[in-house]
Protein backbone atom coordinates (compact mmCIF):
# COMPACT_ATOMS: atom_id res chain seq x y z
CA UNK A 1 -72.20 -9.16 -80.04
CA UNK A 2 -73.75 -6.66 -82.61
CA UNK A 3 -73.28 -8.82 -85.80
CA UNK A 4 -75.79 -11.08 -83.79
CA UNK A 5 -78.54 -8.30 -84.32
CA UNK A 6 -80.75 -9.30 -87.03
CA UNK A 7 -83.19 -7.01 -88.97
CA UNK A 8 -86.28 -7.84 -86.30
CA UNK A 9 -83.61 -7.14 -83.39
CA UNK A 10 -82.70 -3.67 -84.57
CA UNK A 11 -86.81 -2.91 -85.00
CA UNK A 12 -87.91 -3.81 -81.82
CA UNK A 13 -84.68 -1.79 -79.82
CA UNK A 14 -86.02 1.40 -82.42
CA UNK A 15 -89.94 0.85 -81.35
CA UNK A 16 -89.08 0.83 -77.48
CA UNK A 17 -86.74 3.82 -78.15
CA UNK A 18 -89.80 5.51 -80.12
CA UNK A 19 -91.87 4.25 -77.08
CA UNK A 20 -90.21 5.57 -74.63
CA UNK A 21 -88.94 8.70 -76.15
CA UNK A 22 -91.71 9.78 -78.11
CA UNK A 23 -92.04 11.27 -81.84
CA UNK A 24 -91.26 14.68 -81.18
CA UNK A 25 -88.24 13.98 -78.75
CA UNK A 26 -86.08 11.90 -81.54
CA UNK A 27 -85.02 14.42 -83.69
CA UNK A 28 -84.04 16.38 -80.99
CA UNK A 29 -81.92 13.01 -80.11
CA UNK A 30 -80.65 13.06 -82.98
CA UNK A 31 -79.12 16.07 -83.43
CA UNK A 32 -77.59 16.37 -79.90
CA UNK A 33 -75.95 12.82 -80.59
CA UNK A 34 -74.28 14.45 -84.11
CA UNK A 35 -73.15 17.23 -82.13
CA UNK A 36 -71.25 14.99 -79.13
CA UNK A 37 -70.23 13.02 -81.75
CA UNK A 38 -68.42 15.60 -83.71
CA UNK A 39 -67.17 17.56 -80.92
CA UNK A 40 -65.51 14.34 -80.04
CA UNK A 41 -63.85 13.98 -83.29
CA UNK A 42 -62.58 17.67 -82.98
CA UNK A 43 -61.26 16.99 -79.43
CA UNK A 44 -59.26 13.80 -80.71
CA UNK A 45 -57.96 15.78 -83.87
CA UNK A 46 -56.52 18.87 -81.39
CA UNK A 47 -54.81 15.82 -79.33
CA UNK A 48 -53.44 13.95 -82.47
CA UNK A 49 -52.46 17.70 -83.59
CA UNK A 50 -50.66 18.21 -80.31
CA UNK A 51 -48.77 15.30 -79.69
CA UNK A 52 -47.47 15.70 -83.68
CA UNK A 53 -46.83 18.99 -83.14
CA UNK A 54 -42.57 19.69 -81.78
CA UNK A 55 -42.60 20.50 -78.73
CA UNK A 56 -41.08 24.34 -78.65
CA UNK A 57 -39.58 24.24 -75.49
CA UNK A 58 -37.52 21.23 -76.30
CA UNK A 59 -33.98 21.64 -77.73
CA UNK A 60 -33.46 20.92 -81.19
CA UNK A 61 -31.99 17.58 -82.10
CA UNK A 62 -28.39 16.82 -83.23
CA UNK A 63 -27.96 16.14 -86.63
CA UNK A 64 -25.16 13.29 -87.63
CA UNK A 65 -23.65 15.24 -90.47
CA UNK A 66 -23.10 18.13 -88.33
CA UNK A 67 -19.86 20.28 -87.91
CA UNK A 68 -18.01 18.72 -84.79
CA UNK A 69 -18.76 15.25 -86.61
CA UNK A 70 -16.86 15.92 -89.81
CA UNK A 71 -14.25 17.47 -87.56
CA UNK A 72 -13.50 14.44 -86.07
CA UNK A 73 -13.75 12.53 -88.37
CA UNK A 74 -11.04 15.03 -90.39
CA UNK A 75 -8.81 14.62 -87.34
CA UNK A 76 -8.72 10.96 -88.19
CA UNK A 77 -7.95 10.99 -91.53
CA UNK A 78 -10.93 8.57 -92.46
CA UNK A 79 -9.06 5.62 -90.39
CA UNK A 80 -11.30 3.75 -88.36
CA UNK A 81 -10.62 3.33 -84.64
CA UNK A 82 -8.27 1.00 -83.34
CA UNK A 83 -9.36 -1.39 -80.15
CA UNK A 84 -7.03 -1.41 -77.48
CA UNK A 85 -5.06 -4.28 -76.88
């Protein structure tokens, strides 16, 4: 829909919008639109931030290679399991 906006599109929307809003009200516009727009971007980073972040509460996760593993597999002698019959 917006790649069908040619040049003469784009200056007509920005006349009405300088209609409507008047000189002195644009830059004022303007710089309330930067400011949403990076306050947005801050709110999205804390939420990326957060949900990469570990969650403290949660307990830590069991590693493979850990102590009861290498027990077992000790108590086997290396020799893999056998189905039952």
């Amino acid at each position: 829909m917006l790649s069908d906006l040619s040049f003469t599109h784009i200056l007509i929307i920005m006349l009405i919008v300088l209609l409507v809003f008047g000189s002195k009200r644009l830059p004022e516009l303007g710089s309330s639109l930067g400011k949403s727009i990076r306050e947005f971007k801050k709110s999205m980073q804390e939420v990326q931030q957060s949900i990469d972040a570990p969650d403290p509460a949660a307990p830590p996760a069991r590693r493979l290679d850990s102590a009861a593993s290498r027990d077992t597999a000790a108590a086997h002698d290396g020799e893999p399991k056998k189905l039952s019959q």
